[in-house]
PDB file of N, CA and C in Angstrom:
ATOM      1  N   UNK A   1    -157.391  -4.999 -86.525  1.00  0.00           N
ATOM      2  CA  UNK A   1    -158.525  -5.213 -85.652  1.00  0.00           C
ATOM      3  C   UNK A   1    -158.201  -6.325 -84.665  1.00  0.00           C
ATOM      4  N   UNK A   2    -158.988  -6.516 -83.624  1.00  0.00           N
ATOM      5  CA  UNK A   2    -158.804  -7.449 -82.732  1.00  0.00           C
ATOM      6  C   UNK A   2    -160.433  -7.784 -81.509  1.00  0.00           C
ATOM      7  N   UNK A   3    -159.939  -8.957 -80.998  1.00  0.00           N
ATOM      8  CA  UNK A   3    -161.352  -8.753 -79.824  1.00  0.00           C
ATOM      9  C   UNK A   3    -161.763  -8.266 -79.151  1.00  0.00           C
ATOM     10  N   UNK A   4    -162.843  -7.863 -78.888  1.00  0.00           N
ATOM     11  CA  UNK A   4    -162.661  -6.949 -78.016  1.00  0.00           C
ATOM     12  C   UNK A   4    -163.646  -7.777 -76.382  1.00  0.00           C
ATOM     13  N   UNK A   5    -162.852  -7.524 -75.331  1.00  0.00           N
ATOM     14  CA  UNK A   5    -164.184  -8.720 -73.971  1.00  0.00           C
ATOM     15  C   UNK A   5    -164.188  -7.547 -72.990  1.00  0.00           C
ATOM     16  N   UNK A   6    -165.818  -7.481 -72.813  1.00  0.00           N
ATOM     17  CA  UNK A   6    -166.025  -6.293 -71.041  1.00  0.00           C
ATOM     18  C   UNK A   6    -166.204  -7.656 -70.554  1.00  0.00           C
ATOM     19  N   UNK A   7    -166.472  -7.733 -69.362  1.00  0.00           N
ATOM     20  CA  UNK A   7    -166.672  -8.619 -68.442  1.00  0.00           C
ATOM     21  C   UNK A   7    -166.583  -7.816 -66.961  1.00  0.00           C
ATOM     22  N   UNK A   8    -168.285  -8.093 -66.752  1.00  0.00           N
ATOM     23  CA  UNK A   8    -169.058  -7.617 -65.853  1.00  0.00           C
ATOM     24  C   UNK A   8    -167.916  -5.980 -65.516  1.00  0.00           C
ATOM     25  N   UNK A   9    -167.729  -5.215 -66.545  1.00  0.00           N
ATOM     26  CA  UNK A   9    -167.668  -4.077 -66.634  1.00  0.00           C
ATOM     27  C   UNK A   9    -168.395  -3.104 -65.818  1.00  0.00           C
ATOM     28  N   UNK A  10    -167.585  -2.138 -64.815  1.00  0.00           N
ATOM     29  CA  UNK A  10    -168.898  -1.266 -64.043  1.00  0.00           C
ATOM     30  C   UNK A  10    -168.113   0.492 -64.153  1.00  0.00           C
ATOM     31  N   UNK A  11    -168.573   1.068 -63.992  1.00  0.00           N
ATOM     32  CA  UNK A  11    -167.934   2.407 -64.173  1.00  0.00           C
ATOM     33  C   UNK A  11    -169.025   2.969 -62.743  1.00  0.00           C
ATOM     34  N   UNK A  12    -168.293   3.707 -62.022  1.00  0.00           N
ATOM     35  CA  UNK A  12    -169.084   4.836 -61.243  1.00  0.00           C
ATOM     36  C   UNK A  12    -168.323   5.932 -60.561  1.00  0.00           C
ATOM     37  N   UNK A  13    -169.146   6.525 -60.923  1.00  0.00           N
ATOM     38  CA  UNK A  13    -168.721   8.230 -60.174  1.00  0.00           C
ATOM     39  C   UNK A  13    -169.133   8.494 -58.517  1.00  0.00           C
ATOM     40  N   UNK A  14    -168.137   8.300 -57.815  1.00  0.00           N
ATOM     41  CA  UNK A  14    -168.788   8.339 -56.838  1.00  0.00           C
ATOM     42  C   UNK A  14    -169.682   6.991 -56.010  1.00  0.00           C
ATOM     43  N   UNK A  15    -170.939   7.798 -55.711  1.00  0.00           N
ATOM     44  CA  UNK A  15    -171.543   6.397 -55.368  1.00  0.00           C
ATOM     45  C   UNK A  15    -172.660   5.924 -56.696  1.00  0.00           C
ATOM     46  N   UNK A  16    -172.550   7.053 -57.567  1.00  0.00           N
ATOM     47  CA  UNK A  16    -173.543   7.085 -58.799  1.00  0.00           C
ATOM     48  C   UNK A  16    -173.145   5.813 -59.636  1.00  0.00           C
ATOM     49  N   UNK A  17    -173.865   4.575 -60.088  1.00  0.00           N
ATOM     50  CA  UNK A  17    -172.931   3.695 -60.702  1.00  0.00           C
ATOM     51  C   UNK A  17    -173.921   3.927 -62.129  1.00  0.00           C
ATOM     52  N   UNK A  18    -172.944   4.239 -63.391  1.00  0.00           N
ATOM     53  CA  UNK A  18    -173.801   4.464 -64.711  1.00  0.00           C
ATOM     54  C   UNK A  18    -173.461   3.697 -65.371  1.00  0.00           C
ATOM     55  N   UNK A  19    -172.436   2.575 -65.119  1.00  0.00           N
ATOM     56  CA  UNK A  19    -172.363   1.180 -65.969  1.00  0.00           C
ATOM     57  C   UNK A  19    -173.012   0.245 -64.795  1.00  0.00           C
ATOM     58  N   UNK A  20    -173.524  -0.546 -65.119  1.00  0.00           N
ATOM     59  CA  UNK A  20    -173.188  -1.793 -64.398  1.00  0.00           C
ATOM     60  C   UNK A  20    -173.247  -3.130 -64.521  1.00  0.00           C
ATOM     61  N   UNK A  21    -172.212  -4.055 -64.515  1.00  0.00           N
ATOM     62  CA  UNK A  21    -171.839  -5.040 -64.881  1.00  0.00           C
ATOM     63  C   UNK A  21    -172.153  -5.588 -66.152  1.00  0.00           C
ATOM     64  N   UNK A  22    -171.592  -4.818 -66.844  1.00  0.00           N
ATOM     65  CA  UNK A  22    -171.770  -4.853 -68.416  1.00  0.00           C
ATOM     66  C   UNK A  22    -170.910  -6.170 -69.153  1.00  0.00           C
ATOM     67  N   UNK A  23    -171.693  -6.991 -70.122  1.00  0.00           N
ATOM     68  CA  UNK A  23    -170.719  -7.811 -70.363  1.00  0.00           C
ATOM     69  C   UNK A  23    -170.863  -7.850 -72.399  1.00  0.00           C
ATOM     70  N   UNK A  24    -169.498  -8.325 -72.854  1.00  0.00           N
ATOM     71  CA  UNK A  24    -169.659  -7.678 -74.144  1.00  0.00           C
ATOM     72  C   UNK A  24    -168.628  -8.370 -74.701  1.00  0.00           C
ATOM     73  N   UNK A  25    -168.673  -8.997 -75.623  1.00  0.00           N
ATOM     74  CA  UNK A  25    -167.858  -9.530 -76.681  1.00  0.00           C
ATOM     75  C   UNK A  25    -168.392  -8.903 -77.948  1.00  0.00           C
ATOM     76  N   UNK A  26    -166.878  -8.281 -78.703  1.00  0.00           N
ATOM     77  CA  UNK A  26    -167.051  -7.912 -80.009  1.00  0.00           C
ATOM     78  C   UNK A  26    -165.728  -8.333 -80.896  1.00  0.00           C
ATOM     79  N   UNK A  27    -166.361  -9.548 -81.515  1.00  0.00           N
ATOM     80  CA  UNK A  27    -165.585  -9.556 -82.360  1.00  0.00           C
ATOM     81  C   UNK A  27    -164.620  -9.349 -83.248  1.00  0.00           C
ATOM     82  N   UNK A  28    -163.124  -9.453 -83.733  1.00  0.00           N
ATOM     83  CA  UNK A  28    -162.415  -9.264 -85.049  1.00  0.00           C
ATOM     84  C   UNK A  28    -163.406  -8.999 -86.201  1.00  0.00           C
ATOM     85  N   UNK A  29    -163.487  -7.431 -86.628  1.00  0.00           N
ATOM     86  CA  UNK A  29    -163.634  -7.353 -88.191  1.00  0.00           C
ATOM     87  C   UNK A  29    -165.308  -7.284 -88.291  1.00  0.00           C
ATOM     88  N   UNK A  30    -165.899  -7.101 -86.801  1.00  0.00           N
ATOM     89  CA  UNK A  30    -167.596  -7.085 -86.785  1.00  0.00           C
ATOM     90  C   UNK A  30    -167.930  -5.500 -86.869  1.00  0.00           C
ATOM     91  N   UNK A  31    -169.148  -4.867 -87.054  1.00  0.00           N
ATOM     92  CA  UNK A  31    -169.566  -3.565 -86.686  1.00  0.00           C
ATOM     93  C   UNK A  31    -170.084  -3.540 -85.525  1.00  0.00           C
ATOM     94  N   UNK A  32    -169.688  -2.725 -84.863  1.00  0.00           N
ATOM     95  CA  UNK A  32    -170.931  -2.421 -83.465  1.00  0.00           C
ATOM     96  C   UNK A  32    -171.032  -0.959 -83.619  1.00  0.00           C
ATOM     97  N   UNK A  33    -172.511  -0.878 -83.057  1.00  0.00           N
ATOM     98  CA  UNK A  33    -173.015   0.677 -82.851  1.00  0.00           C
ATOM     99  C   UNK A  33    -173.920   0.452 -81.601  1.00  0.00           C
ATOM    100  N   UNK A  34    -173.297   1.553 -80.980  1.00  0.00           N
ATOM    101  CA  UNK A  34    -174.392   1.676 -79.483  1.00  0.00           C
ATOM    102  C   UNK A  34    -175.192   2.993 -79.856  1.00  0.00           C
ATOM    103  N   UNK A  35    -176.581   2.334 -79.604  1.00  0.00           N
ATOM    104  CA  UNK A  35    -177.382   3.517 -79.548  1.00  0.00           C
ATOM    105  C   UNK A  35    -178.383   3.594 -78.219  1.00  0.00           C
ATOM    106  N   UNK A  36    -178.706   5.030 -78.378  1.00  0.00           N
ATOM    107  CA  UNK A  36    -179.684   5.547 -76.320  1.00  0.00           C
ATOM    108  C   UNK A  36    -179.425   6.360 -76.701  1.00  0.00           C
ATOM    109  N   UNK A  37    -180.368   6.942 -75.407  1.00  0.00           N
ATOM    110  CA  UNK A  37    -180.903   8.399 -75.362  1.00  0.00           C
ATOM    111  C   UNK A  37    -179.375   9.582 -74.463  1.00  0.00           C
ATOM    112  N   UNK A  38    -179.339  10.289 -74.773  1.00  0.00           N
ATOM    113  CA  UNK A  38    -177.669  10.922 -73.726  1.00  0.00           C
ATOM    114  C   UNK A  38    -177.856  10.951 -72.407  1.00  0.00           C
ATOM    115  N   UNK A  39    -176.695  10.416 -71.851  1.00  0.00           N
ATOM    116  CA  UNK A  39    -176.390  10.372 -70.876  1.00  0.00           C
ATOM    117  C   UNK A  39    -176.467   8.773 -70.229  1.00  0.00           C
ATOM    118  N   UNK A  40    -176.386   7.934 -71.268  1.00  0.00           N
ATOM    119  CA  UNK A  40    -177.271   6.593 -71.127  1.00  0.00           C
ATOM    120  C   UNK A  40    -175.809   5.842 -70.720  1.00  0.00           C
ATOM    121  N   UNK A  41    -174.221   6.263 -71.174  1.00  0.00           N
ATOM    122  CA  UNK A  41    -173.309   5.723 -70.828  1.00  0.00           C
ATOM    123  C   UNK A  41    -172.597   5.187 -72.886  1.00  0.00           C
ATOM    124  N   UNK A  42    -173.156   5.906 -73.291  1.00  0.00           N
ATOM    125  CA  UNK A  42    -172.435   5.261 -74.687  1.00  0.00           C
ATOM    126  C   UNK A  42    -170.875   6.068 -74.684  1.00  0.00           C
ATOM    127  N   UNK A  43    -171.035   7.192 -74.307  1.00  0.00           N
ATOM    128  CA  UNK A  43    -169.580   7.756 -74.639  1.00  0.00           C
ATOM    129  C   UNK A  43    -168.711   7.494 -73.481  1.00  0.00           C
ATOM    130  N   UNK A  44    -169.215   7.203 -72.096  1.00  0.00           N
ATOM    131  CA  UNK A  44    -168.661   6.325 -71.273  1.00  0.00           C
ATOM    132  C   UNK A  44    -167.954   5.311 -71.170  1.00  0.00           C
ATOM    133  N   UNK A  45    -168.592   4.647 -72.424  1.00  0.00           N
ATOM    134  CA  UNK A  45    -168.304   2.828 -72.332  1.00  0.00           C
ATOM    135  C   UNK A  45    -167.254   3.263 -73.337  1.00  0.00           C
ATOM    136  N   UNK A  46    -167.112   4.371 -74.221  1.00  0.00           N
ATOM    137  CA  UNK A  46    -166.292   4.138 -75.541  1.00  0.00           C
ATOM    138  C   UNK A  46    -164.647   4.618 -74.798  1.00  0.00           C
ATOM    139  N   UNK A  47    -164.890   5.625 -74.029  1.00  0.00           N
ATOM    140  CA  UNK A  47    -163.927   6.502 -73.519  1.00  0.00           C
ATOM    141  C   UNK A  47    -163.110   5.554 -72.104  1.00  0.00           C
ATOM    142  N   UNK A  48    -163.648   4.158 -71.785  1.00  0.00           N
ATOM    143  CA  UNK A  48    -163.376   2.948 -70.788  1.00  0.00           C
ATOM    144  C   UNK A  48    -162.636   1.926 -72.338  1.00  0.00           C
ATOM    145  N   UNK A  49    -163.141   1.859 -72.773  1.00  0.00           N
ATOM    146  CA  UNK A  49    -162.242   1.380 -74.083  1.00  0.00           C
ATOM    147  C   UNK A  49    -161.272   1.393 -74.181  1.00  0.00           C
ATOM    148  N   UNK A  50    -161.350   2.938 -74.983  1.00  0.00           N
ATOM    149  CA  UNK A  50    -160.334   3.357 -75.591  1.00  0.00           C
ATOM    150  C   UNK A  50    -158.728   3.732 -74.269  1.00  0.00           C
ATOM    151  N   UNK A  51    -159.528   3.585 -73.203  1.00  0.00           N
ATOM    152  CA  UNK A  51    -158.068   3.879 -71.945  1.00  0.00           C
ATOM    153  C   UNK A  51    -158.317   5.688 -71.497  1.00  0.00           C
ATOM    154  N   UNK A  52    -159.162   6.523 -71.866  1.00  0.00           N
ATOM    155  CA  UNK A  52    -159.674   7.608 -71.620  1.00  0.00           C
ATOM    156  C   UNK A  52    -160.121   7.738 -70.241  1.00  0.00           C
ATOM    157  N   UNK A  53    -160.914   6.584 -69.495  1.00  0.00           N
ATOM    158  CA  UNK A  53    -161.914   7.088 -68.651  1.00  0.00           C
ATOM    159  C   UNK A  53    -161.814   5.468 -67.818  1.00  0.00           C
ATOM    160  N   UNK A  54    -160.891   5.537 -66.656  1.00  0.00           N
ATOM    161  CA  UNK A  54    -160.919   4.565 -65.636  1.00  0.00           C
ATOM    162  C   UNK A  54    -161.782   3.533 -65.163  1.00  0.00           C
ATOM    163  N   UNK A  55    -161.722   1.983 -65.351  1.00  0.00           N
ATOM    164  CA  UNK A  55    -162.882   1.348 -65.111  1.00  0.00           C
ATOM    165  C   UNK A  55    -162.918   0.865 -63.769  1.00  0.00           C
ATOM    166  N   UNK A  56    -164.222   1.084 -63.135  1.00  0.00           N
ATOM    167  CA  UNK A  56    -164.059   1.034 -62.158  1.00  0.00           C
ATOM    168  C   UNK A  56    -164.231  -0.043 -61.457  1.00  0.00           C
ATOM    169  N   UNK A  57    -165.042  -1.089 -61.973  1.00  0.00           N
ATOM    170  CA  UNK A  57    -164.479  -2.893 -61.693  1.00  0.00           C
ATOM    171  C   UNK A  57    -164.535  -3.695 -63.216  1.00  0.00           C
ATOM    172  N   UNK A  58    -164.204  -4.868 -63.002  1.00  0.00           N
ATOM    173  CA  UNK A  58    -164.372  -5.761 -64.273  1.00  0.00           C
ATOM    174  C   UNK A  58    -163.334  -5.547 -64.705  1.00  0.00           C
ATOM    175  N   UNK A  59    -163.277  -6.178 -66.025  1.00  0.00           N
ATOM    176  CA  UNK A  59    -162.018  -6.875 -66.639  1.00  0.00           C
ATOM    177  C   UNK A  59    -162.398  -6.187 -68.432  1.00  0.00           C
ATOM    178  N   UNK A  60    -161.048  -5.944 -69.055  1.00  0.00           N
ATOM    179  CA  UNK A  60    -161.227  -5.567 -70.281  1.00  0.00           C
ATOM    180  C   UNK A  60    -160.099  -6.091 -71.004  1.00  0.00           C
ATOM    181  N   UNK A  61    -159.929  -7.008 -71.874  1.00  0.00           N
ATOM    182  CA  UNK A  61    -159.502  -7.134 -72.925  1.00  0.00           C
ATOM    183  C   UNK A  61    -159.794  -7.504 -74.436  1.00  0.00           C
ATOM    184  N   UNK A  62    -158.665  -6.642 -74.836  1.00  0.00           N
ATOM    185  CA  UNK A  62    -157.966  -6.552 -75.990  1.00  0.00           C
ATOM    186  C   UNK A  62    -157.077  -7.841 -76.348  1.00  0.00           C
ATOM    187  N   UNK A  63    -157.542  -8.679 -77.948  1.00  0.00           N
ATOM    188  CA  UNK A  63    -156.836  -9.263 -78.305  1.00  0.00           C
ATOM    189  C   UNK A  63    -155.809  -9.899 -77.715  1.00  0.00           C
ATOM    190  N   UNK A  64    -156.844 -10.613 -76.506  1.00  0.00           N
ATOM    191  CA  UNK A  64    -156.151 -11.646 -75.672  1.00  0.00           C
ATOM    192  C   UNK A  64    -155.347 -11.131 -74.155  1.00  0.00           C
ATOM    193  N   UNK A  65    -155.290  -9.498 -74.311  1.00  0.00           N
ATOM    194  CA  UNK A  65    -154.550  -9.149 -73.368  1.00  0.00           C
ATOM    195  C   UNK A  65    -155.773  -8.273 -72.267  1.00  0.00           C
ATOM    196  N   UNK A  66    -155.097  -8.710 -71.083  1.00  0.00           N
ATOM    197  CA  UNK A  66    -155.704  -7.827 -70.421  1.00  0.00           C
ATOM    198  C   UNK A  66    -155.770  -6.187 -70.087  1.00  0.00           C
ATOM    199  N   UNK A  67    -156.528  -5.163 -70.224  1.00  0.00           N
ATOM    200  CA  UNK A  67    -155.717  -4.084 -70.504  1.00  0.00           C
ATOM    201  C   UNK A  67    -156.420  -2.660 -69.936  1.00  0.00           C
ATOM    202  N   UNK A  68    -156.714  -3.262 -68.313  1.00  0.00           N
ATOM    203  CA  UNK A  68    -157.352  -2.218 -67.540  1.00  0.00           C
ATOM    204  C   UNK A  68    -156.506  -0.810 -67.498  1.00  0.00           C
ATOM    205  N   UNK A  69    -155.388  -1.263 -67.254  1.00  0.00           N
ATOM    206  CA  UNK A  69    -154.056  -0.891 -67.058  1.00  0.00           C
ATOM    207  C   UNK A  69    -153.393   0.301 -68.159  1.00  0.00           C
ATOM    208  N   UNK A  70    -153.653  -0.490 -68.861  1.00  0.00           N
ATOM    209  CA  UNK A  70    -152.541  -0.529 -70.305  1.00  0.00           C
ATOM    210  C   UNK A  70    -152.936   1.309 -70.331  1.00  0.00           C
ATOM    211  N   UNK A  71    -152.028   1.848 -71.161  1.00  0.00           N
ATOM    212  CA  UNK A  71    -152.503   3.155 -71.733  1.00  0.00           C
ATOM    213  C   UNK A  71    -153.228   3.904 -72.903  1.00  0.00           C
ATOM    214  N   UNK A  72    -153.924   4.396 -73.369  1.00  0.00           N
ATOM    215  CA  UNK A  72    -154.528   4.544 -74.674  1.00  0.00           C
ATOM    216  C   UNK A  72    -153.973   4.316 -75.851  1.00  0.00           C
ATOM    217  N   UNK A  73    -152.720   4.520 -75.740  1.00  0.00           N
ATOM    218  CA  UNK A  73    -151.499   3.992 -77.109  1.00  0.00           C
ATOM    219  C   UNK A  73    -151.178   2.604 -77.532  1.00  0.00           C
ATOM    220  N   UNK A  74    -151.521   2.163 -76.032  1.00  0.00           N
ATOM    221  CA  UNK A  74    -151.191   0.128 -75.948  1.00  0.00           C
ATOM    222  C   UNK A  74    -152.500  -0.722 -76.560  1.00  0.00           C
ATOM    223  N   UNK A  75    -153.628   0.282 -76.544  1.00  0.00           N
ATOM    224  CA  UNK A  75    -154.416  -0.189 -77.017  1.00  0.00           C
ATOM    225  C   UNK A  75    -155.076  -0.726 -78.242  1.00  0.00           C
ATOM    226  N   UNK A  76    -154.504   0.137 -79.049  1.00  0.00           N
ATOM    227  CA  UNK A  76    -154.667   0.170 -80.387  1.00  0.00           C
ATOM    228  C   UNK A  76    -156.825   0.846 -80.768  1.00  0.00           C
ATOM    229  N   UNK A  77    -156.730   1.524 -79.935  1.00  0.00           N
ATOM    230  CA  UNK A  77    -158.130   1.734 -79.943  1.00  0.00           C
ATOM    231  C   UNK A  77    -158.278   3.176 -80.660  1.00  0.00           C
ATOM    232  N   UNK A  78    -159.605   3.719 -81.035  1.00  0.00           N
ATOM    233  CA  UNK A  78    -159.674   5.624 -81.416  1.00  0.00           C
ATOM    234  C   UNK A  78    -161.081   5.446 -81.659  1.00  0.00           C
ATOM    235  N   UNK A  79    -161.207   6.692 -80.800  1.00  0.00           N
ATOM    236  CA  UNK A  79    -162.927   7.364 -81.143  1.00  0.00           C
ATOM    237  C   UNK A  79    -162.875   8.399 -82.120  1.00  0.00           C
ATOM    238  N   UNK A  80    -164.025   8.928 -82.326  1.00  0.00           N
ATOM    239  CA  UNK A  80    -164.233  10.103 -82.917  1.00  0.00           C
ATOM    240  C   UNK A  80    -165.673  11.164 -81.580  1.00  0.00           C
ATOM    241  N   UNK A  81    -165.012  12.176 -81.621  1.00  0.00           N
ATOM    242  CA  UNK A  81    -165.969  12.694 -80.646  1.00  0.00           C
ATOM    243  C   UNK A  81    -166.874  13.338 -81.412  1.00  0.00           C
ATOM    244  N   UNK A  82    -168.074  13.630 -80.926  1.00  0.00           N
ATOM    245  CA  UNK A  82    -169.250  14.138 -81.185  1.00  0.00           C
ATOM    246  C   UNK A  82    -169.246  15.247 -81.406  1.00  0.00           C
ATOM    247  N   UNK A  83    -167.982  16.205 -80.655  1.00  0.00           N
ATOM    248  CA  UNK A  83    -168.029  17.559 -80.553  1.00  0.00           C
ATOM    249  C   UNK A  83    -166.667  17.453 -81.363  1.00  0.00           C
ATOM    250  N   UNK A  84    -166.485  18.907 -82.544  1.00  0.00           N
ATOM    251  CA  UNK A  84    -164.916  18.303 -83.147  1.00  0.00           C
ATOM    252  C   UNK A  84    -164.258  18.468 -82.390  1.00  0.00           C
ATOM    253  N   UNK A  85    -163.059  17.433 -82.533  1.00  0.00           N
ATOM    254  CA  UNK A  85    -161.557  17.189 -82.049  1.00  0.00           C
ATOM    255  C   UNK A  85    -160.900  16.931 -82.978  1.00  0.00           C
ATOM    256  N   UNK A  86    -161.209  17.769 -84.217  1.00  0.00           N
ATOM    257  CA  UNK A  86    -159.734  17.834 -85.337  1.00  0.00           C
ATOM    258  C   UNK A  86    -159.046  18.896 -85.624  1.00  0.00           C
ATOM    259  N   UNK A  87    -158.102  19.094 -86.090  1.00  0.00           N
ATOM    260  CA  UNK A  87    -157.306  19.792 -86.167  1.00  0.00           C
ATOM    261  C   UNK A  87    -157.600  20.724 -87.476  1.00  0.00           C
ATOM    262  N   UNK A  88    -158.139  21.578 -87.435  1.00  0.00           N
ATOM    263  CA  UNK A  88    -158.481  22.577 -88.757  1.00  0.00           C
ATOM    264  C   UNK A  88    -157.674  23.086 -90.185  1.00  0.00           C
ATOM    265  N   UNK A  89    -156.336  23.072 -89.497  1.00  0.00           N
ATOM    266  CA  UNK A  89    -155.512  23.191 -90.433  1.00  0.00           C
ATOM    267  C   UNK A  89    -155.080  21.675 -91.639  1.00  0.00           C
ATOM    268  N   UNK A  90    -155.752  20.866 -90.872  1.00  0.00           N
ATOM    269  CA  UNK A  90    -155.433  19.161 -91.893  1.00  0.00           C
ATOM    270  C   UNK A  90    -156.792  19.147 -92.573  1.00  0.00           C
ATOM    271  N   UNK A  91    -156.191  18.366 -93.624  1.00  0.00           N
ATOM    272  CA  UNK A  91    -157.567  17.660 -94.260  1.00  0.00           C
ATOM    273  C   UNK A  91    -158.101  16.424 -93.450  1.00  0.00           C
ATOM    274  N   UNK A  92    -159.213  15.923 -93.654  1.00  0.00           N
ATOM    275  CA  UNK A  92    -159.565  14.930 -92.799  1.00  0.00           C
ATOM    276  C   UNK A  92    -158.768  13.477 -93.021  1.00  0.00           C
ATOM    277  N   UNK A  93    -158.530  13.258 -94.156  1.00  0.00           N
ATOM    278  CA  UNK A  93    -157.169  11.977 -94.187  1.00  0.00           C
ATOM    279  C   UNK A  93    -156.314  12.617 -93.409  1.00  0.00           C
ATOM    280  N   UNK A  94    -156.072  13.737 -93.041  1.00  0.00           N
ATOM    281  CA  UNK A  94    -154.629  13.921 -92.284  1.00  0.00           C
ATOM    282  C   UNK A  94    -155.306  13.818 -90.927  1.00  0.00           C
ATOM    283  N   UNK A  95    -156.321  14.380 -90.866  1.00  0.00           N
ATOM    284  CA  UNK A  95    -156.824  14.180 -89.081  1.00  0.00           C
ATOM    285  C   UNK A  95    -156.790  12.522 -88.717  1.00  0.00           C
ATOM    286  N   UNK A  96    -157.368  11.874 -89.736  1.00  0.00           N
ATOM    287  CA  UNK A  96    -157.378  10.151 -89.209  1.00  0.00           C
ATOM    288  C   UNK A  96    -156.150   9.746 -89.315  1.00  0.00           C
ATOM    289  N   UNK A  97    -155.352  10.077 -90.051  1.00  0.00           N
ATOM    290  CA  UNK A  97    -153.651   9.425 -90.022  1.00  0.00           C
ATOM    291  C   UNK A  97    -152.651   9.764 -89.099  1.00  0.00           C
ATOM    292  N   UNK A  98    -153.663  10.824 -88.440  1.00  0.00           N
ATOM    293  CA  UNK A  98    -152.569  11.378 -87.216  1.00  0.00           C
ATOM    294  C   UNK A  98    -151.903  10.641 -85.992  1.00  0.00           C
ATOM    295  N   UNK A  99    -152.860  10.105 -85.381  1.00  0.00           N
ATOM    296  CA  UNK A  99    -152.993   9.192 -84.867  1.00  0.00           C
ATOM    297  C   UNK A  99    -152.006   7.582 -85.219  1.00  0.00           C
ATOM    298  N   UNK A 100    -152.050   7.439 -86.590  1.00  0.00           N
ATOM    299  CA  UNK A 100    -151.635   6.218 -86.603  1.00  0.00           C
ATOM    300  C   UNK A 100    -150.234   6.953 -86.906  1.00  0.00           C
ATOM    301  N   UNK A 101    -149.428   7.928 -87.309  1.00  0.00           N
ATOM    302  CA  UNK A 101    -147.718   8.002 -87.706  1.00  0.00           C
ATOM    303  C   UNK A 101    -148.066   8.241 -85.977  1.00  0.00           C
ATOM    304  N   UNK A 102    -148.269   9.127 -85.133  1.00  0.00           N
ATOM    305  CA  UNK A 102    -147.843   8.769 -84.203  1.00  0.00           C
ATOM    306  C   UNK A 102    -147.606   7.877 -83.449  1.00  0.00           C
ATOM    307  N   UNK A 103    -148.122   6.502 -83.631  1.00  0.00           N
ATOM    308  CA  UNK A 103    -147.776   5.655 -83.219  1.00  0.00           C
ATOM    309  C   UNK A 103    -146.660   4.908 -84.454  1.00  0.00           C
ATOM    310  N   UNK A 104    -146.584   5.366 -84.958  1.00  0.00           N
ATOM    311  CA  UNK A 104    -145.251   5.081 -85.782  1.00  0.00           C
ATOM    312  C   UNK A 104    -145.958   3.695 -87.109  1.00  0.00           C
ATOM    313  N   UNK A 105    -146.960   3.763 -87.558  1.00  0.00           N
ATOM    314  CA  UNK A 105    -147.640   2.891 -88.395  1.00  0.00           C
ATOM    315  C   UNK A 105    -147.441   3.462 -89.396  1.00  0.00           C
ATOM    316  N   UNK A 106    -147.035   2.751 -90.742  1.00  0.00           N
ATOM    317  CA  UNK A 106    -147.090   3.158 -91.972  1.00  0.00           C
ATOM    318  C   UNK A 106    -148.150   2.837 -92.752  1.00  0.00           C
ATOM    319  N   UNK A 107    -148.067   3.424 -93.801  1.00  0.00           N
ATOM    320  CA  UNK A 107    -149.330   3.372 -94.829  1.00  0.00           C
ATOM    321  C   UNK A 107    -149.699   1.828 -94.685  1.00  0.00           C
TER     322      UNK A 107
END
């Protein structure tokens, strides 16, 4: 685990802005849960995280690093989507471990 900092975070499509200037410290080793109604920007903000979905001003780091940039792998980040995105043929320990041998992590 690590820190996580938005700072004045904004996302927009266009001229549509559905973040805006979001600011957010989350702690090493805390829970967070975002909850709203859809379309409110929760899978937005997760998918700007995780390196999925381009931020469009502000600053984001990770455990000290800055990491607008960085790529979803550098991140050390993972969602789970709402709609499945697992692989049918694995058991679900194999769907969550997938992720981590690919990045070359051992047990």
């Amino acid at each position: 685990m690590a820190n996580v900092v938005l700072s004045e975070v904004s996302k927009s499509y266009g001229s549509l802005e559905v973040i805006e200037g979001l600011n957010l410290q989350i702690e090493d080793g805390s829970f967070t849960v975002f909850v709203g109604p859809s379309g409110c920007g929760k899978s937005t903000l997760l998918r700007m995280i995780a390196g999925l979905e381009p931020i469009t001003r502000g600053t984001l780091v990770i455990d000290g690093k800055t990491m607008n940039q960085a790529d979803p792998i550098e991140r050390g980040v993972a969602m789970v989507f709402q709609n499945y995105a697992l692989y049918p043929h694995m058991t679900v320990e194999q769907n969550i471990g997938f992720s981590l041998r690919m990045a070359g992590l051992s047990k």
